[in-house]
PDB file of N, CA and C in Angstrom:
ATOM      1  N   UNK A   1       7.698  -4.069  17.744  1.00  0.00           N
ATOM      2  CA  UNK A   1       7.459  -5.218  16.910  1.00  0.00           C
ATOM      3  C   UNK A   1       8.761  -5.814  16.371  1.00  0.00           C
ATOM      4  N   UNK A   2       9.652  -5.119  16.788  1.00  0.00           N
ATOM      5  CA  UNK A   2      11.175  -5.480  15.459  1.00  0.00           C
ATOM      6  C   UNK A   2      11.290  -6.746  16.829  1.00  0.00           C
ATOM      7  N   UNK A   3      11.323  -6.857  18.056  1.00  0.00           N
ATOM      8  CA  UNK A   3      11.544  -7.776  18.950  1.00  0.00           C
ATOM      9  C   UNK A   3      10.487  -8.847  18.580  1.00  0.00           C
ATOM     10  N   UNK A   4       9.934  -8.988  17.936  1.00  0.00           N
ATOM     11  CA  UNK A   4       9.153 -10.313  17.877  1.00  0.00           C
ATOM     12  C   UNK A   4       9.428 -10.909  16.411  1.00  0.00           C
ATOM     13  N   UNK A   5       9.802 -12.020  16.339  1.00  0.00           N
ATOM     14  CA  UNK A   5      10.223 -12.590  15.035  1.00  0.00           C
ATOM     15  C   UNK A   5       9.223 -12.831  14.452  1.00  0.00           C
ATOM     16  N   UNK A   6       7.973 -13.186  14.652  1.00  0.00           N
ATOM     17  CA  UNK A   6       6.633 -13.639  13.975  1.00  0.00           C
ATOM     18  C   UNK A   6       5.432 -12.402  13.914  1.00  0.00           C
ATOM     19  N   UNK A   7       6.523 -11.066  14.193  1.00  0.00           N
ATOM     20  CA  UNK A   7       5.580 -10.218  12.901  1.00  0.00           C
ATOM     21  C   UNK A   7       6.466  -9.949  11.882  1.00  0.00           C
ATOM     22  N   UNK A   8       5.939  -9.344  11.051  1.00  0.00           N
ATOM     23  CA  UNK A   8       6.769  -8.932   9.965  1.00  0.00           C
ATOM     24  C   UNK A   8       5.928  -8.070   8.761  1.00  0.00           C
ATOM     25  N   UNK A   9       6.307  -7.127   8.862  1.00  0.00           N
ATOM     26  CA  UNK A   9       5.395  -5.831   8.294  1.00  0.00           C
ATOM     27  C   UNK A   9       6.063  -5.532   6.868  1.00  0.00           C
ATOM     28  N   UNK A  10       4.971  -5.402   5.680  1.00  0.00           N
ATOM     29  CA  UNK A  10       5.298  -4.906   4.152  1.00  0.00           C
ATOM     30  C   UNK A  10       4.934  -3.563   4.185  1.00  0.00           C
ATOM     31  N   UNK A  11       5.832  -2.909   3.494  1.00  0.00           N
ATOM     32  CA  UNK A  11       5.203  -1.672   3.200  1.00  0.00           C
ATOM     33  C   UNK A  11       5.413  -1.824   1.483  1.00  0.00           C
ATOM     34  N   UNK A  12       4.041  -2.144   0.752  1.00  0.00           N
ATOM     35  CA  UNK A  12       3.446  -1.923  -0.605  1.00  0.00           C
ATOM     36  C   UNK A  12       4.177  -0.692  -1.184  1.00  0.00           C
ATOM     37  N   UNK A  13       4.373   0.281  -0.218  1.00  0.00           N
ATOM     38  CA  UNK A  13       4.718   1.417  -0.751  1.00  0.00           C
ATOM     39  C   UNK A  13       6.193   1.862  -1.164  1.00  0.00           C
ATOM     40  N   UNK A  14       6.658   0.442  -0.938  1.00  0.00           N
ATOM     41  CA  UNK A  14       8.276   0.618  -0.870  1.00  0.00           C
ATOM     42  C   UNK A  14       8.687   0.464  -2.470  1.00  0.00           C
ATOM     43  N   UNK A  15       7.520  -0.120  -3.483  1.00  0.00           N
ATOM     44  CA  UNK A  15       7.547  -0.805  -4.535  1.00  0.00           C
ATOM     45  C   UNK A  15       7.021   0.876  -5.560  1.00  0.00           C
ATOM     46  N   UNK A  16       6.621   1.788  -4.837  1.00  0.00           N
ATOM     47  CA  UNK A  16       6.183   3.082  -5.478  1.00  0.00           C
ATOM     48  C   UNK A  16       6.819   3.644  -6.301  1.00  0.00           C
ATOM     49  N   UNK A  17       6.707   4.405  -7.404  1.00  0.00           N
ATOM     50  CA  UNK A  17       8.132   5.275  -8.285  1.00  0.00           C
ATOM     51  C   UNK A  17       8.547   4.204  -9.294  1.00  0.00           C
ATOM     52  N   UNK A  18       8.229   2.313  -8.784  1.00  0.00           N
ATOM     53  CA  UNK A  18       9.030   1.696  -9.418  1.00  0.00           C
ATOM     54  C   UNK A  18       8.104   0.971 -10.691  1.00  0.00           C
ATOM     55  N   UNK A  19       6.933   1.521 -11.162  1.00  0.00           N
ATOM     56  CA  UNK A  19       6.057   1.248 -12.257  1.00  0.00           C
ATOM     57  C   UNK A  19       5.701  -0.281 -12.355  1.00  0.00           C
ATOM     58  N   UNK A  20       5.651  -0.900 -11.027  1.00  0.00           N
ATOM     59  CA  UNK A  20       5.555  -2.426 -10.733  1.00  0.00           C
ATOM     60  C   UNK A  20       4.345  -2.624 -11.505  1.00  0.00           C
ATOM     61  N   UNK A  21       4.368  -4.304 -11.645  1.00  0.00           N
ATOM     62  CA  UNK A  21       3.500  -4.807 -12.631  1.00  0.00           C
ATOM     63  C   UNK A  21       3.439  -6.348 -12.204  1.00  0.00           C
ATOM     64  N   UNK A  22       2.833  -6.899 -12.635  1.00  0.00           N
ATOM     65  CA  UNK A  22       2.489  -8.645 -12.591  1.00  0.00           C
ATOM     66  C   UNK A  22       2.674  -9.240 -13.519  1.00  0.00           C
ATOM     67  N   UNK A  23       3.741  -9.914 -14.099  1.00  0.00           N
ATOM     68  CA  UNK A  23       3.984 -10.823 -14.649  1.00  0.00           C
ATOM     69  C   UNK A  23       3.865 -12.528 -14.343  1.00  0.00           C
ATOM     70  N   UNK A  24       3.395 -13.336 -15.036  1.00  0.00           N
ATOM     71  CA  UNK A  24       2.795 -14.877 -14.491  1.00  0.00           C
ATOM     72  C   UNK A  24       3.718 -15.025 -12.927  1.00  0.00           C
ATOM     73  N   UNK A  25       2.733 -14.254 -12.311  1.00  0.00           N
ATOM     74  CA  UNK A  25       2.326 -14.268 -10.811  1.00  0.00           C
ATOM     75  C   UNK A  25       3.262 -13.902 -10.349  1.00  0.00           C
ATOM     76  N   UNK A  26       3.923 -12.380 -10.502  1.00  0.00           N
ATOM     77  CA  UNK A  26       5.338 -12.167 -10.245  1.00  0.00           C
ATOM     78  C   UNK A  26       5.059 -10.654 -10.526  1.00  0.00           C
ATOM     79  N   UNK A  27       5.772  -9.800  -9.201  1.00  0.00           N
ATOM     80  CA  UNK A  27       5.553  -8.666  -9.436  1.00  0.00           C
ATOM     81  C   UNK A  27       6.909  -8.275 -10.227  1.00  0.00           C
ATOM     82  N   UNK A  28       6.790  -7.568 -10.846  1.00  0.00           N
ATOM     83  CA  UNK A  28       8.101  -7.032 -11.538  1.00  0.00           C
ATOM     84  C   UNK A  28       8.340  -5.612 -11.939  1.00  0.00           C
ATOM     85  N   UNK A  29       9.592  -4.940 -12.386  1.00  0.00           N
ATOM     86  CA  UNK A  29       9.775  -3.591 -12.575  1.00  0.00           C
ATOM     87  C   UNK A  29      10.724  -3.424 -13.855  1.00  0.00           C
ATOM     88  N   UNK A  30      10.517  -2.547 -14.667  1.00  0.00           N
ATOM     89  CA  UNK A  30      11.397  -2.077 -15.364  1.00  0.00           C
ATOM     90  C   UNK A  30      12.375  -1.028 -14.800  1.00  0.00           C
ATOM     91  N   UNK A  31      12.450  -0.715 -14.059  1.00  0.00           N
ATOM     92  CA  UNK A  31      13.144   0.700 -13.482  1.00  0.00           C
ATOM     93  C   UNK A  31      13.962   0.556 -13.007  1.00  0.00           C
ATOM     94  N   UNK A  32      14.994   1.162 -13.504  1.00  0.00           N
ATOM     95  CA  UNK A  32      16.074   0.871 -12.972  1.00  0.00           C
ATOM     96  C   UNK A  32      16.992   2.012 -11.912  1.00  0.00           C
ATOM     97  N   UNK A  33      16.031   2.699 -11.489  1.00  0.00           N
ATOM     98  CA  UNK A  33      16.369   3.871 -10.336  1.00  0.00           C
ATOM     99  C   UNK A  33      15.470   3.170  -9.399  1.00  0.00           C
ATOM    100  N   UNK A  34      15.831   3.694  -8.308  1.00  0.00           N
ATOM    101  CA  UNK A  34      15.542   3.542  -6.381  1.00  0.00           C
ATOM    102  C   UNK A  34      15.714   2.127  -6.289  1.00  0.00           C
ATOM    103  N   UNK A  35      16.286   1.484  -6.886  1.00  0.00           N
ATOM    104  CA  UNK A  35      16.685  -0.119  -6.230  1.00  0.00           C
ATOM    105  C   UNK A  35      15.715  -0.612  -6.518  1.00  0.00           C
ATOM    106  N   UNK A  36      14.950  -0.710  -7.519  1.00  0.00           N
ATOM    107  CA  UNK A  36      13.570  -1.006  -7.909  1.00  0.00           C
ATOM    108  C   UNK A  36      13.601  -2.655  -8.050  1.00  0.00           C
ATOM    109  N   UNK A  37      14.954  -2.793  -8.934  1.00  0.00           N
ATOM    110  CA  UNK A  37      14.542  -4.783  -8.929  1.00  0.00           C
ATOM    111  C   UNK A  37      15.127  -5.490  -7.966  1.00  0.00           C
ATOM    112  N   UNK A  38      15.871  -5.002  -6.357  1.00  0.00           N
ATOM    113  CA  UNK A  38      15.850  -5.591  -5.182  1.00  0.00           C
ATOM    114  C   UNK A  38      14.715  -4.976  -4.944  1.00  0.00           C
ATOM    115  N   UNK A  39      14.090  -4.307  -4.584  1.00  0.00           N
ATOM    116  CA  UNK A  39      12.827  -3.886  -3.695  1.00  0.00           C
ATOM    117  C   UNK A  39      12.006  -4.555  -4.247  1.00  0.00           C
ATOM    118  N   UNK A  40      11.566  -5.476  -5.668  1.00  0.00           N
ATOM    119  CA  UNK A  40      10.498  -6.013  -6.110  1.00  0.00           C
ATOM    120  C   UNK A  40      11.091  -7.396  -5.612  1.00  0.00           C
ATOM    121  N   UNK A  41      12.538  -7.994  -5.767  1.00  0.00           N
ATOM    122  CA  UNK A  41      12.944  -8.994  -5.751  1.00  0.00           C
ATOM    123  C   UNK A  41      12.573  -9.187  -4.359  1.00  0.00           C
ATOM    124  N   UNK A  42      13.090  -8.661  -3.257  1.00  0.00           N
ATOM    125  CA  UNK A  42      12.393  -9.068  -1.544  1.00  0.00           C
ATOM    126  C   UNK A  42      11.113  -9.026  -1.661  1.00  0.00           C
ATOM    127  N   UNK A  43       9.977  -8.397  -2.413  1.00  0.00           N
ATOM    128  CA  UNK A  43       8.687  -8.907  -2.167  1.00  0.00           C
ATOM    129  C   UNK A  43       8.374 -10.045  -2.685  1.00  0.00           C
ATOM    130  N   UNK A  44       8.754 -10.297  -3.876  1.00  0.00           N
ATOM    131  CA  UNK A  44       8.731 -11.894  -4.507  1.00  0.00           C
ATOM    132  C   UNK A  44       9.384 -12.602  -3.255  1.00  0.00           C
ATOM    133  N   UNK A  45      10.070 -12.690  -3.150  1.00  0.00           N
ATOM    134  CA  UNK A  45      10.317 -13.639  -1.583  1.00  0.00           C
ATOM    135  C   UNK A  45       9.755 -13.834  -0.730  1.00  0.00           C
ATOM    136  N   UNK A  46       8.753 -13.068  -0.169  1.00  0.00           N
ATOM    137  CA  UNK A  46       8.521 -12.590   0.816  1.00  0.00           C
ATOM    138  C   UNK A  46       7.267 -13.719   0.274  1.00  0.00           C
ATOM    139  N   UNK A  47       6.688 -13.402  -0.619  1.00  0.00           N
ATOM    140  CA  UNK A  47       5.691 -13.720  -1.450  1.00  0.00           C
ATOM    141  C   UNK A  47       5.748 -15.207  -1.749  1.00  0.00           C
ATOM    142  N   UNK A  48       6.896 -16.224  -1.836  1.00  0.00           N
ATOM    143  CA  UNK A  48       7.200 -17.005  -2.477  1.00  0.00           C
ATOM    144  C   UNK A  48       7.151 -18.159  -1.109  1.00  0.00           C
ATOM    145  N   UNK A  49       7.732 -17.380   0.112  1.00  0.00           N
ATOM    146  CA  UNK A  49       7.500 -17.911   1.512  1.00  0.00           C
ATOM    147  C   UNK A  49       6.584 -18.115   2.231  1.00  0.00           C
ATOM    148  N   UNK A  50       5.540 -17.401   1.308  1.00  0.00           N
ATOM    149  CA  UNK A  50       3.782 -17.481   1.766  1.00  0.00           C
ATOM    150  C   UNK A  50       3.893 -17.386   3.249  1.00  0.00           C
ATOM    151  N   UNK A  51       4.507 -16.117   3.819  1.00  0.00           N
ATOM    152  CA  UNK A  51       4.635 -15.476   5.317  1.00  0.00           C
ATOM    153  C   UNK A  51       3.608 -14.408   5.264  1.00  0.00           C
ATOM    154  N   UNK A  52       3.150 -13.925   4.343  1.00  0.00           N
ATOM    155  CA  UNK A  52       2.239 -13.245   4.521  1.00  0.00           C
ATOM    156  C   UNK A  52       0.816 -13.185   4.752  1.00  0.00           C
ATOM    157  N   UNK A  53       0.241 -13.142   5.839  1.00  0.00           N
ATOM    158  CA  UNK A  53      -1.016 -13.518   6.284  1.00  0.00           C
ATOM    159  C   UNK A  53      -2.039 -12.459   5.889  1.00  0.00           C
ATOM    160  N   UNK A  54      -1.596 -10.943   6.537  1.00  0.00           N
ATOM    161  CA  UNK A  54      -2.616 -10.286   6.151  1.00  0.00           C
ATOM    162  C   UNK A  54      -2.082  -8.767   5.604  1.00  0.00           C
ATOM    163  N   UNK A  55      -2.754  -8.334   4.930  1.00  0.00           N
ATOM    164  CA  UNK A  55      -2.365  -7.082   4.350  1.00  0.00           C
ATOM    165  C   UNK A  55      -3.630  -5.973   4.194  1.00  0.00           C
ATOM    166  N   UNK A  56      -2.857  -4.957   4.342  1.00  0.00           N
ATOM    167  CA  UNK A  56      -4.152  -3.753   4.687  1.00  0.00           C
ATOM    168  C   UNK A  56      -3.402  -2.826   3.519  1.00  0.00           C
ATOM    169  N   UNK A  57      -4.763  -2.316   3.120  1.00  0.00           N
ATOM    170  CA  UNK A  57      -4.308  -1.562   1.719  1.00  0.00           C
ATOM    171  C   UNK A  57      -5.207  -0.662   1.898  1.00  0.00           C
ATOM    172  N   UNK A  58      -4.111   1.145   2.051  1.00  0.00           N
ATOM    173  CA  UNK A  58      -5.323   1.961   2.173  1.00  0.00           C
ATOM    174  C   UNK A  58      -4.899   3.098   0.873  1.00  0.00           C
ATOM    175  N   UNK A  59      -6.102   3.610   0.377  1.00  0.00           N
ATOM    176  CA  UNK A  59      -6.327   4.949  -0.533  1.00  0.00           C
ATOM    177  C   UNK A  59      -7.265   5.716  -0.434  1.00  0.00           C
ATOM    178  N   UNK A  60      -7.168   6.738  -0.840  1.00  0.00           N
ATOM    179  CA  UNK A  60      -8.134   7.606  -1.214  1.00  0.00           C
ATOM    180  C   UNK A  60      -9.182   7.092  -1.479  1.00  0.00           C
ATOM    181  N   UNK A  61      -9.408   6.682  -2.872  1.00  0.00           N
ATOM    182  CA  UNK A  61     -10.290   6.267  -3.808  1.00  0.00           C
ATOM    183  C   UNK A  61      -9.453   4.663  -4.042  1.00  0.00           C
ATOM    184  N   UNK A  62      -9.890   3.565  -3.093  1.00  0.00           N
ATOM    185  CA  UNK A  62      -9.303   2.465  -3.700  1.00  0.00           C
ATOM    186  C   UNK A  62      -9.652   1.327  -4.732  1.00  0.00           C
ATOM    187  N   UNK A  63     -10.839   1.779  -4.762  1.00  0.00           N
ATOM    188  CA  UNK A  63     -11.086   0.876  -6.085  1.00  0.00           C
ATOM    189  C   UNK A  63     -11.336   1.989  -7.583  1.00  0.00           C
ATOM    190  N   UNK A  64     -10.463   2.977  -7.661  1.00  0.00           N
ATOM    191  CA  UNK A  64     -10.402   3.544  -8.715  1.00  0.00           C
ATOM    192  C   UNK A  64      -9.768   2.834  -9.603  1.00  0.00           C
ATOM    193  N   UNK A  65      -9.811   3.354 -11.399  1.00  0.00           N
ATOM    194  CA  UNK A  65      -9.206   2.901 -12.348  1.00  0.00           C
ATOM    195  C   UNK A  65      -7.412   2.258 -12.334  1.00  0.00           C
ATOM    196  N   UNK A  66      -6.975   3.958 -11.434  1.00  0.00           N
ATOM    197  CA  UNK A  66      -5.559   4.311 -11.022  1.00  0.00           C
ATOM    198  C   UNK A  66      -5.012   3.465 -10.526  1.00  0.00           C
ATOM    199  N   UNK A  67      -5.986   2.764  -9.486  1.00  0.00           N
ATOM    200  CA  UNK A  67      -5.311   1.874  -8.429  1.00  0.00           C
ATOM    201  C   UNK A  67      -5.392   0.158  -8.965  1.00  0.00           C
ATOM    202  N   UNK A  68      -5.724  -0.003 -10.379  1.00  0.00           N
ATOM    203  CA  UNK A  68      -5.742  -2.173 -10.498  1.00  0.00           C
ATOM    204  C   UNK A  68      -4.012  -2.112 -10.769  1.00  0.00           C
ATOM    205  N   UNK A  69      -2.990  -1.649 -10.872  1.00  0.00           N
ATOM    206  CA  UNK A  69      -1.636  -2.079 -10.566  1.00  0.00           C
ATOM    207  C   UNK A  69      -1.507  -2.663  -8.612  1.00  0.00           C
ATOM    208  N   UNK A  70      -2.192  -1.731  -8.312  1.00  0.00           N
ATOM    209  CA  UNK A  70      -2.290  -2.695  -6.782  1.00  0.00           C
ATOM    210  C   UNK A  70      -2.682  -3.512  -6.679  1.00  0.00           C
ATOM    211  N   UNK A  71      -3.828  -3.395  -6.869  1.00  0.00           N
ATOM    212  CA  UNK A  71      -5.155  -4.702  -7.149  1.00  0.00           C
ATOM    213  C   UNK A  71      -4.817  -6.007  -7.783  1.00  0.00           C
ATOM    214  N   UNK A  72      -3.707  -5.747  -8.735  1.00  0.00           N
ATOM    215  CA  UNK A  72      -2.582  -6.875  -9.274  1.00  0.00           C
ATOM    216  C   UNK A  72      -1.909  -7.375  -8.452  1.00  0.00           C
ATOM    217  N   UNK A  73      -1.280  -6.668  -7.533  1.00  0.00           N
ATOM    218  CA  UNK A  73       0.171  -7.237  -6.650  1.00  0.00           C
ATOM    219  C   UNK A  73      -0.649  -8.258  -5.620  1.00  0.00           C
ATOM    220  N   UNK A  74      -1.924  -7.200  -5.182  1.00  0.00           N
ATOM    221  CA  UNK A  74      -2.525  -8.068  -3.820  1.00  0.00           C
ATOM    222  C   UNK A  74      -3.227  -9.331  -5.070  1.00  0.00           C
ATOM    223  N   UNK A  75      -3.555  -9.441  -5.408  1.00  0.00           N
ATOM    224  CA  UNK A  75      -3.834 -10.863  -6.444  1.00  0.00           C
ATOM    225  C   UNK A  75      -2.737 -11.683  -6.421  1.00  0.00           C
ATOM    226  N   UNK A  76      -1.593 -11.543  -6.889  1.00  0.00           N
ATOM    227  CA  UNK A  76      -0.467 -11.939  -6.891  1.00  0.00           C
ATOM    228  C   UNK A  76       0.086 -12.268  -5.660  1.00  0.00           C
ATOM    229  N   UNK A  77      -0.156 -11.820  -4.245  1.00  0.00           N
ATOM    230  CA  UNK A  77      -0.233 -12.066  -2.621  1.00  0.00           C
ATOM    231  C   UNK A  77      -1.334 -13.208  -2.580  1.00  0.00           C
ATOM    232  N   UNK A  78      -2.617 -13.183  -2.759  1.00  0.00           N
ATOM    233  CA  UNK A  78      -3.350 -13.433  -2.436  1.00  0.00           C
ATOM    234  C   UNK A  78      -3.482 -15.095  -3.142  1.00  0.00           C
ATOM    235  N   UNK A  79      -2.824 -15.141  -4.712  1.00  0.00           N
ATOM    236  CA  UNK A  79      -2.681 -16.580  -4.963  1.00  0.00           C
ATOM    237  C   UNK A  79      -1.516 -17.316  -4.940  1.00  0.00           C
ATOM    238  N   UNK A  80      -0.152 -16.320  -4.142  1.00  0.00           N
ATOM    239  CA  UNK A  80       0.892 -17.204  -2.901  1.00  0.00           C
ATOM    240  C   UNK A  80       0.464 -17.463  -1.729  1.00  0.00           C
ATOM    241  N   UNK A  81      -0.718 -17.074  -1.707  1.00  0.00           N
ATOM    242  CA  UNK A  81      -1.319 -18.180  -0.346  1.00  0.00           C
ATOM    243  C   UNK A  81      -2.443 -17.364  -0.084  1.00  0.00           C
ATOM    244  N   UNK A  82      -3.102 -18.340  -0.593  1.00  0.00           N
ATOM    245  CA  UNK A  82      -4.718 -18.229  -0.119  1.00  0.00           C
ATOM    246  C   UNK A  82      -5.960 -17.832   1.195  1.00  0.00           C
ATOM    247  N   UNK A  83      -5.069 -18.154   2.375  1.00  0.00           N
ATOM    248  CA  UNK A  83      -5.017 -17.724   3.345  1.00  0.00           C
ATOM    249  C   UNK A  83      -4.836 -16.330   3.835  1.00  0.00           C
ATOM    250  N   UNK A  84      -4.467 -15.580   3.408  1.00  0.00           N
ATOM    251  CA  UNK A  84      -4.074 -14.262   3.189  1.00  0.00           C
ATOM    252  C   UNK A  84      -4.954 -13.109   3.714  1.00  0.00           C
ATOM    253  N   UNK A  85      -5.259 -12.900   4.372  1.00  0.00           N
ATOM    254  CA  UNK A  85      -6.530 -11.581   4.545  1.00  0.00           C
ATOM    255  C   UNK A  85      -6.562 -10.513   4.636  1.00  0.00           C
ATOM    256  N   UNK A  86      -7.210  -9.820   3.959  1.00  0.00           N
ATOM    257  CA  UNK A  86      -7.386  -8.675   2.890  1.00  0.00           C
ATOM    258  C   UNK A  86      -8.016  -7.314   3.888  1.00  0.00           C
ATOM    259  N   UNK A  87      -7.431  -6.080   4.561  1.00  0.00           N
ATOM    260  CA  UNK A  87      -8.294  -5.308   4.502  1.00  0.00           C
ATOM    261  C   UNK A  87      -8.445  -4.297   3.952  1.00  0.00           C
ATOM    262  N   UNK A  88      -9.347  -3.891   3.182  1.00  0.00           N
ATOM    263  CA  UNK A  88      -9.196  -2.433   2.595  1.00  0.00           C
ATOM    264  C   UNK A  88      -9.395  -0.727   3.520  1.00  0.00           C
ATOM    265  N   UNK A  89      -8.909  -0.058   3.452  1.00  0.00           N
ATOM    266  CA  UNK A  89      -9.319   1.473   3.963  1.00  0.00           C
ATOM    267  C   UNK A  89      -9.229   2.254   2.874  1.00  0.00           C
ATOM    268  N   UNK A  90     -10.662   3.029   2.929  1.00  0.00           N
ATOM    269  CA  UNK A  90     -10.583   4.361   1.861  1.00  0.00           C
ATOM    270  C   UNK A  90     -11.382   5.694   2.221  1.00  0.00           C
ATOM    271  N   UNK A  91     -11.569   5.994   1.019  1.00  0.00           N
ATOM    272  CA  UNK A  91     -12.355   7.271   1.633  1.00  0.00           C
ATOM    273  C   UNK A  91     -11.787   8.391   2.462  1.00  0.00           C
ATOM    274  N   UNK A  92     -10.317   8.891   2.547  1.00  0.00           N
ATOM    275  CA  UNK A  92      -9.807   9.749   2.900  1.00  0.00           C
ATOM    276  C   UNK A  92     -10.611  11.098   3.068  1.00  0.00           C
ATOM    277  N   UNK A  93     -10.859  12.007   4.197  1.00  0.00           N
ATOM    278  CA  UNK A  93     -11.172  13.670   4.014  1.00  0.00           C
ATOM    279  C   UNK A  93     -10.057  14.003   3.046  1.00  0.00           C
ATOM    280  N   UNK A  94     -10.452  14.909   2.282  1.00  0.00           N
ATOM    281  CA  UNK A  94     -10.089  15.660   1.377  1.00  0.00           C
ATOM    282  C   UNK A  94     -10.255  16.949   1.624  1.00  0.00           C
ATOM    283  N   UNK A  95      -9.233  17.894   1.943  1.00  0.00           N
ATOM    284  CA  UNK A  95      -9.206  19.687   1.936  1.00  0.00           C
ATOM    285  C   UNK A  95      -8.049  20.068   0.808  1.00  0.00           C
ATOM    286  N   UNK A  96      -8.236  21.130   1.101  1.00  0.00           N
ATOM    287  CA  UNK A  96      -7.167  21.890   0.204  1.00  0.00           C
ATOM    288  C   UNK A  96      -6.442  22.510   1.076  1.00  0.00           C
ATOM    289  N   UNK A  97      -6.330  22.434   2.045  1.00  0.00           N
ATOM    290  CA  UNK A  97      -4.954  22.526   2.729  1.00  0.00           C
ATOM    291  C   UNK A  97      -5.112  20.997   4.048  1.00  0.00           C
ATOM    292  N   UNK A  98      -4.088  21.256   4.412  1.00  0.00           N
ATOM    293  CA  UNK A  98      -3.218  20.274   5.466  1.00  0.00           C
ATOM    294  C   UNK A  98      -4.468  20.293   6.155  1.00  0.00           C
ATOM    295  N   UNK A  99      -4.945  19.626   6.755  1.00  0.00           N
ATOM    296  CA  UNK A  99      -6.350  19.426   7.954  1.00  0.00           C
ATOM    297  C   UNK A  99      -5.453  19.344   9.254  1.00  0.00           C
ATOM    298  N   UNK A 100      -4.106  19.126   9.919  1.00  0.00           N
ATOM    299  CA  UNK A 100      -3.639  19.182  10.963  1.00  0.00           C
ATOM    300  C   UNK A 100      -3.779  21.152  10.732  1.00  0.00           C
ATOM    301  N   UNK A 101      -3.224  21.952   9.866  1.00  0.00           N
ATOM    302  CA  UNK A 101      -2.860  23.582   9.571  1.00  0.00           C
ATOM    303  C   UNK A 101      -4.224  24.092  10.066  1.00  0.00           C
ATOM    304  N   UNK A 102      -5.169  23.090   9.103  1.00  0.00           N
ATOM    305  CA  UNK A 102      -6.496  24.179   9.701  1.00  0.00           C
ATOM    306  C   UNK A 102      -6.749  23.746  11.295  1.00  0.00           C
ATOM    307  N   UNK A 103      -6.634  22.523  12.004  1.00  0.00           N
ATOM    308  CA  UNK A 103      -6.867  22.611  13.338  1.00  0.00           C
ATOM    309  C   UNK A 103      -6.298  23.145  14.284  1.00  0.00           C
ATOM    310  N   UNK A 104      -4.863  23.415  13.479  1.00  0.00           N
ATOM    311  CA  UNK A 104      -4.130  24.242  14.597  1.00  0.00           C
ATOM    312  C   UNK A 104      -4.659  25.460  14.564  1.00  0.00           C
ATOM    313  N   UNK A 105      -4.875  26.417  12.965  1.00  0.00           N
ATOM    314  CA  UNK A 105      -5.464  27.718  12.989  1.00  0.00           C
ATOM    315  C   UNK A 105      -6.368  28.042  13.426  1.00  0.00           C
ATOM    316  N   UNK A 106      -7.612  27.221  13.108  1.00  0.00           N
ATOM    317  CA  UNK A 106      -9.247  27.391  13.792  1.00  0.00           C
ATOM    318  C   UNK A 106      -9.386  26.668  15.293  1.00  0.00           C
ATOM    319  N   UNK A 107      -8.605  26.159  15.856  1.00  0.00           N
ATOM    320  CA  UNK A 107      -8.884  25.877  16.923  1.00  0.00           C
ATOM    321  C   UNK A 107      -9.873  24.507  17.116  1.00  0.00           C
ATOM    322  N   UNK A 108     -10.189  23.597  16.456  1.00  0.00           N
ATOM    323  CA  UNK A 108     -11.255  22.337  16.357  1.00  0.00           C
ATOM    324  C   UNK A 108     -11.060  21.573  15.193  1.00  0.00           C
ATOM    325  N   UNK A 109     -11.444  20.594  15.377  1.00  0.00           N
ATOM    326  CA  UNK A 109     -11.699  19.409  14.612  1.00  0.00           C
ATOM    327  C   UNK A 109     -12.858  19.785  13.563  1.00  0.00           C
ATOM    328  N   UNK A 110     -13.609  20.241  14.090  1.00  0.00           N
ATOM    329  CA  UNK A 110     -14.236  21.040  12.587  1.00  0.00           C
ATOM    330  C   UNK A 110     -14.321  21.468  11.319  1.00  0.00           C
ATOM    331  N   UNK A 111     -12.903  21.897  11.694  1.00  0.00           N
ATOM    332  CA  UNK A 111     -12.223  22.738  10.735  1.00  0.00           C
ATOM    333  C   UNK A 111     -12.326  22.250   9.415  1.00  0.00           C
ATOM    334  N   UNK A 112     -12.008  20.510   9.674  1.00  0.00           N
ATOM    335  CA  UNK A 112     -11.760  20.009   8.050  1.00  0.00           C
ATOM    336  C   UNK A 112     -13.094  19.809   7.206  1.00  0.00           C
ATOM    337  N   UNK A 113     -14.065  20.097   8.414  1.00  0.00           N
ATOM    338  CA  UNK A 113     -15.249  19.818   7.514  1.00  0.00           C
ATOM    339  C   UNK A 113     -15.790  21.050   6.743  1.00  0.00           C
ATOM    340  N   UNK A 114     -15.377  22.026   7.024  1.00  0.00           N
ATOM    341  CA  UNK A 114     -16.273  23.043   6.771  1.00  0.00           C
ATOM    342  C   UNK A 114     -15.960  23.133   5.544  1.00  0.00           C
ATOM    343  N   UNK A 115     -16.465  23.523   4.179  1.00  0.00           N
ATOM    344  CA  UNK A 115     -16.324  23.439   2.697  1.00  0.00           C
ATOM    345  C   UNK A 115     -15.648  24.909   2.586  1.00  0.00           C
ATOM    346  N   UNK A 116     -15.386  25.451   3.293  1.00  0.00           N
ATOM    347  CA  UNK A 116     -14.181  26.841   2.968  1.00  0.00           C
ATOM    348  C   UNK A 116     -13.476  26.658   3.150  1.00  0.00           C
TER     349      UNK A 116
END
């Protein structure tokens, strides 16, 4: 994809650690560790260029309490251009260990289901 000029991929997650927030339609950070106000400042751009068509947002639990600081930013995407389309993924399996550990140990795809 880096060979084609007319994609261009966000990673939401680059903005993580950095306690981002929405200010009148502006994501912003107080933090001043991991490069937090260039990493917010290129999404405001990014944002401001209304290049962004579609965005996929995945969690665990995505419409939890935890997660409306996201739910802010994609608002804040979503009214730099209206056009914008939205997909969500959630509902992650959940184990208590690694689900690749148990398929290698037990031998199947099974593995992650079983409640032991």
């Amino acid at each position: 994809m880096r060979d084609n000029p007319t994609v261009n991929f966000i990673n939401f997650e680059t903005t993580k650690g950095c306690d981002h927030k929405t200010i009148s339609g502006k994501i912003t950070s107080d933090v001043s560790a991991r490069n937090c106000a260039k990493r917010v400042e290129i999404l405001n751009r990014l944002l401001d260029e209304k290049t962004i068509t579609h965005v996929v947002f995945t969690a665990n639990i995505p419409f939890a309490p935890n997660k409306q600081t996201m739910w802010d930013s994609l608002k804040v995407t979503q009214d730099a251009n209206a056009q914008t389309k939205f997909i969500v993924i959630g509902g992650f399996l959940n184990t208590t260990e690694n689900c690749t550990t148990l398929i290698n140990r037990l031998g199947d795809f099974d593995a992650c289901l079983r409640p032991e």
